[in-house]
Structures are given as structure tokens and as C-alpha cells.
Protein backbone atom coordinates (compact mmCIF):
# COMPACT_ATOMS: atom_id res chain seq x y z
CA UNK A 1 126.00 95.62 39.94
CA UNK A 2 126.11 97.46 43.05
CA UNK A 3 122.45 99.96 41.42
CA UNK A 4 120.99 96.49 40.99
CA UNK A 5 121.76 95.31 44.48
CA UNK A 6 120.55 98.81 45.71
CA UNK A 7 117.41 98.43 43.63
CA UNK A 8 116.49 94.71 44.42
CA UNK A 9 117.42 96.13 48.24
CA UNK A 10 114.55 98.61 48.33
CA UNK A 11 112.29 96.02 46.47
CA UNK A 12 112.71 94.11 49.11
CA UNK A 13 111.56 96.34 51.96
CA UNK A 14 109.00 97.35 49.76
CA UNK A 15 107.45 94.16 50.08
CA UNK A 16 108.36 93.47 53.66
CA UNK A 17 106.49 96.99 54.64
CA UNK A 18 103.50 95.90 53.04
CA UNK A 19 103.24 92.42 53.89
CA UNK A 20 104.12 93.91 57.87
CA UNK A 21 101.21 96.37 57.73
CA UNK A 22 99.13 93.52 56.58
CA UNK A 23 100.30 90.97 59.37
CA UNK A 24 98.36 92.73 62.23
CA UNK A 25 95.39 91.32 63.55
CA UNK A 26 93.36 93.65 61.86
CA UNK A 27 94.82 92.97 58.13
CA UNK A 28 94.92 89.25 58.85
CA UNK A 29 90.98 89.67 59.97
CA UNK A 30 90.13 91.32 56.37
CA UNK A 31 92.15 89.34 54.12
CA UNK A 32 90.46 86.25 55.69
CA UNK A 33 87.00 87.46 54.59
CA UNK A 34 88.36 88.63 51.81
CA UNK A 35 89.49 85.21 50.68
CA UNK A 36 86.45 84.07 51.73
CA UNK A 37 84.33 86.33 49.59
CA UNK A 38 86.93 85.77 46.47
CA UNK A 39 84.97 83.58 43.88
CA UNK A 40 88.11 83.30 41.76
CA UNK A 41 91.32 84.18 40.68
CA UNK A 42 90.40 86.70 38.40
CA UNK A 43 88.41 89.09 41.44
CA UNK A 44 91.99 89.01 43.50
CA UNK A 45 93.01 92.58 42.64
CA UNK A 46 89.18 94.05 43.20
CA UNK A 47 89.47 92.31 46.54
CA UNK A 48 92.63 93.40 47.45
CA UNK A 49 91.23 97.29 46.67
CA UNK A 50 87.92 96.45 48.38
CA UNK A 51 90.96 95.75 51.53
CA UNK A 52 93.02 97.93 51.44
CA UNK A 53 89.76 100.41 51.69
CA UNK A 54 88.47 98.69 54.60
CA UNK A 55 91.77 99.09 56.48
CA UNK A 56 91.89 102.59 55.71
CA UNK A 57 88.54 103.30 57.02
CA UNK A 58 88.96 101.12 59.94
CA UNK A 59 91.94 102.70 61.17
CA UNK A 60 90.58 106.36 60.32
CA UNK A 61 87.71 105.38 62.65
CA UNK A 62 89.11 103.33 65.62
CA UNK A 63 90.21 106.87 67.72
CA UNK A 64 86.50 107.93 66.73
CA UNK A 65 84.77 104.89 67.77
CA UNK A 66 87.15 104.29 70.83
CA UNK A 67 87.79 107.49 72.16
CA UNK A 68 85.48 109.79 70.61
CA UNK A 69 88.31 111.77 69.01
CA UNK A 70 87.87 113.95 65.48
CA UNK A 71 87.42 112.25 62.27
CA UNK A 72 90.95 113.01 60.81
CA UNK A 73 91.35 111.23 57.48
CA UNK A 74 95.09 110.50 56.28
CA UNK A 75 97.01 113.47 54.33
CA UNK A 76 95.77 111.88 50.51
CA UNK A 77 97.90 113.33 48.41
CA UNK A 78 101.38 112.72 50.73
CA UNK A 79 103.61 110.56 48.40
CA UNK A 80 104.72 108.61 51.53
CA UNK A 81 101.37 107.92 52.67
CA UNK A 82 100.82 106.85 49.06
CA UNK A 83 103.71 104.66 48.94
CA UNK A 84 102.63 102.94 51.97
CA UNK A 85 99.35 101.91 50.96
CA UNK A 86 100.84 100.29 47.81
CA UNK A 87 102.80 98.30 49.75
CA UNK A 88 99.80 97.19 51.95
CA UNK A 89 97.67 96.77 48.78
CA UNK A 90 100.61 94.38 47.30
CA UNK A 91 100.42 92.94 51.05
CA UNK A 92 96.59 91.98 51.02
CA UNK A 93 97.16 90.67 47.45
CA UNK A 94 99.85 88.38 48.57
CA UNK A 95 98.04 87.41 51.94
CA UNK A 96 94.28 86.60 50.22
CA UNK A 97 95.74 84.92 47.13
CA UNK A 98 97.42 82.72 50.15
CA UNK A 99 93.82 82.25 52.33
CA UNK A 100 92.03 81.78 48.63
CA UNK A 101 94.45 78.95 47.55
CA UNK A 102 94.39 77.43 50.97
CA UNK A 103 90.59 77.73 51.52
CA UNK A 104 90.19 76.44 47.33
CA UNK A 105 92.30 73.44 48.08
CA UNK A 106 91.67 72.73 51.84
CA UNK A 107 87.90 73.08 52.08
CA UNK A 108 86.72 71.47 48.74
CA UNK A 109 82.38 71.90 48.83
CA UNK A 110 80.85 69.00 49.34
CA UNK A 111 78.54 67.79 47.11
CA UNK A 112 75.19 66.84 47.78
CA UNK A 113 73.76 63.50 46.60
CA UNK A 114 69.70 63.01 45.49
């Protein structure tokens, strides 16, 4: 019992790292076009990816952009660097699959009558 709590404990902050890396202004900026450009369910993961990307690259280039600093992309192959943006890519698929359902059901298109 006590693994399972240990387990379901590390789940858990799992989650909340992601969904906290997401809940900047920058991640909440790209999931919301994200959603927007989501034409259904079935795209969620490939826009998730297509997210998680963007904040990789945007981040990698803010110091270049805003101070003029060296290009220094993130160590790739750095299992905790890994493991982090796994838990932003389950972030961004939580937070667009929230916009998309909100945006589906909130602004239905409105139909045009000849």
C-alpha cells in the first residue's frame, strides 16, 4: 500500500510539473492558438508536439533575441531535461484539449443564411 501511495505520489507531481510549466504566460499564449488551430479531437497529440516545440524554441531564443546572448540549445539527451518536457507535453495536452472543448462548445460558427 505504502509503493502505491509512493507511486500515485510522484504521478501526481508529475502532472503538477507539467501543467506548472505550461501555466506561464508563454504556455497559456501557445496552447490558445493551439486550440485554435485544432480542427478536432483526433489532431490533439500533433498539436500538443507542434507546442511543446514552439516552447522549446521560444525559450532557447528569448536570451538571443533579448540580450543578444549565444544560441545555447538545452542538453538533449539529459534524462531530466527529458522528463521535464514530458510533463509539459502532457501539460499542453491537458491545457488545449481544455481551450478546444471550451472554444467547440462556447463559440459555435454561425451559419450563414441565402
Amino acid at each position: 500500500m505504502n509503493e502505491l501511495s509512493q507511486f500515485l505520489d510522484g504521478l501526481m507531481l508529475f502532472f503538477r510539473t507539467g501543467f506548472n510549466q505550461v501555466n506561464a504566460y508563454l504556455g497559456l499564449i501557445i496552447a490558445l492558438i493551439a486550440s485554435f488551430q485544432l480542427s478536432n479531437w483526433r489532431k490533439l497529440w500533433e498539436a500538443a508536439l507542434a507546442a511543446l516545440i514552439f516552447h522549446i524554441l521560444a525559450l532557447a531564443l528569448a536570451p538571443v533575441v533579448d540580450h543578444g546572448a549565444p544560441l545555447r540549445m538545452p542538453a538533449i539527451l539529459d534524462p531530466g531535461v527529458l522528463r521535464n518536457w514530458l510533463a509539459i507535453y502532457v501539460g499542453y495536452i491537458i491545457l488545449i484539449a481544455v481551450f478546444f472543448f471550451l472554444r467547440t462548445r462556447l463559440l459555435k460558427p454561425v451559419v450563414a443564411h441565402h
